[in-house]
Protein backbone atom coordinates (compact mmCIF):
# COMPACT_ATOMS: atom_id res chain seq x y z
CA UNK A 1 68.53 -18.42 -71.61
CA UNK A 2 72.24 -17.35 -70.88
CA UNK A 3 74.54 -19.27 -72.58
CA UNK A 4 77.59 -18.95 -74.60
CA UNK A 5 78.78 -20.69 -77.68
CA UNK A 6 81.82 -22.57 -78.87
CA UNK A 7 82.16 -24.17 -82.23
CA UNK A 8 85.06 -25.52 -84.47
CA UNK A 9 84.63 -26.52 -88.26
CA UNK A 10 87.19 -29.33 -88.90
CA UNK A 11 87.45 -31.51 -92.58
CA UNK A 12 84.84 -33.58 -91.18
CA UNK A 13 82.15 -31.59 -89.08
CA UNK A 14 81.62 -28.90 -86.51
CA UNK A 15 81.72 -29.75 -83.01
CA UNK A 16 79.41 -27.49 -80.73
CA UNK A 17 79.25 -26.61 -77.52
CA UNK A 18 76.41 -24.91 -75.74
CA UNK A 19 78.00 -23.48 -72.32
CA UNK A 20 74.83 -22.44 -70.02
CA UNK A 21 75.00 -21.04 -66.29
CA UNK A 22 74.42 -24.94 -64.72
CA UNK A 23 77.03 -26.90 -66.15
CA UNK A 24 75.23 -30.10 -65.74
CA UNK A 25 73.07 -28.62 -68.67
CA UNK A 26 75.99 -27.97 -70.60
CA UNK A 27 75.34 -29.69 -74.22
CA UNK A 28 78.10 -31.14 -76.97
CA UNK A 29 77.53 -32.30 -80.14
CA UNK A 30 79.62 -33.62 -83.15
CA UNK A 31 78.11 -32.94 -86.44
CA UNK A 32 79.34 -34.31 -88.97
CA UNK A 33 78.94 -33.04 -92.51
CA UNK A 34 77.16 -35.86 -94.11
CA UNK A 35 74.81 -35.63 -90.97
CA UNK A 36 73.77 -32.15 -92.36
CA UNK A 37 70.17 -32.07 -94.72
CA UNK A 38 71.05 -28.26 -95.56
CA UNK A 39 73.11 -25.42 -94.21
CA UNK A 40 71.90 -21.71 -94.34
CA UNK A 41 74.33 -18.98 -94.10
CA UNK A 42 71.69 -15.66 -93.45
CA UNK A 43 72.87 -12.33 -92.37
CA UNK A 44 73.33 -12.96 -88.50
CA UNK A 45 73.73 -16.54 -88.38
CA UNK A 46 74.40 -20.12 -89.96
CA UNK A 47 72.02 -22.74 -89.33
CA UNK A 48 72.86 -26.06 -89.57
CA UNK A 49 69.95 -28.48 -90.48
CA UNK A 50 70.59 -31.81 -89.25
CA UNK A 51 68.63 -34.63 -91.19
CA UNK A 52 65.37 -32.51 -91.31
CA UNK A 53 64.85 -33.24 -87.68
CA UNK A 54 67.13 -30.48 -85.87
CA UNK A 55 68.46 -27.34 -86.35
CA UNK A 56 71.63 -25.55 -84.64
CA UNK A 57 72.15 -21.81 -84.64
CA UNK A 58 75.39 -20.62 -84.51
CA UNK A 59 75.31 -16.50 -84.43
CA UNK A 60 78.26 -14.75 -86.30
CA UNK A 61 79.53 -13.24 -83.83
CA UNK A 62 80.23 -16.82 -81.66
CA UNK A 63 81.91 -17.97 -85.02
CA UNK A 64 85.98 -18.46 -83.89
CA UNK A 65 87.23 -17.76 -87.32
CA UNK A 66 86.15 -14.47 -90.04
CA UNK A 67 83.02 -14.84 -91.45
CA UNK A 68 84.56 -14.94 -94.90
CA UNK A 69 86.58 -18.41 -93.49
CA UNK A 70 83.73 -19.78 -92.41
CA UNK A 71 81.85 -19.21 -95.46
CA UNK A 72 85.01 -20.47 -97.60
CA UNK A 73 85.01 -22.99 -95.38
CA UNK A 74 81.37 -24.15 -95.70
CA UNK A 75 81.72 -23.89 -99.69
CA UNK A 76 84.77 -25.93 -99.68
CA UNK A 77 82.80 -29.02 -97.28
CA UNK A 78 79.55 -28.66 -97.95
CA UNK A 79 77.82 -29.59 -101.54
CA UNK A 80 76.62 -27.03 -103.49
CA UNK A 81 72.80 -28.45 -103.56
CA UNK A 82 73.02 -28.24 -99.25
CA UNK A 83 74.82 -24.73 -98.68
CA UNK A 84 72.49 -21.49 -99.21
CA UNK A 85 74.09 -18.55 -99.09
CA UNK A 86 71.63 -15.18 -98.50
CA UNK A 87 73.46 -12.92 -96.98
């Protein structure tokens, strides 16, 4: 599949776009943080679990901010007993 990424963490969620090569598949979603059953933060990417039915993937390198904001970030929104950190 050949798509691209865009994401933005806000105060109250991500929003997340998945850009393929047929816009009319293009997909958007809001998640917001209380939405989230668990976040993972692993070596090459964060996944966001979304009320243990779903699961986004959101590489490093399509992050638009450092990976040290993002993880400051994620520490600063997220609970402590939802946010794994491994890498």
């Amino acid at each position: 599949v050949r798509a691209k990424q865009s994401n933005k963490f806000g105060k109250n969620g991500f929003v997340y776009d998945l850009l393929l090569d047929d816009p009319s598949e293009n997909e958007h979603q809001d998640i917001f943080y209380d939405e989230l059953d668990a976040v993972y933060v692993a070596k090459n990417a964060i996944y966001l679990y979304i009320e243990k039915r779903s699961t986004v993937i959101i590489p490093k390198r399509n992050l638009n901010i450092s990976v040290e904001e993002a993880e400051a970030f994620l520490k600063k929104y997220i609970p402590a007993q939802k946010l794994v950190i491994c890498a």
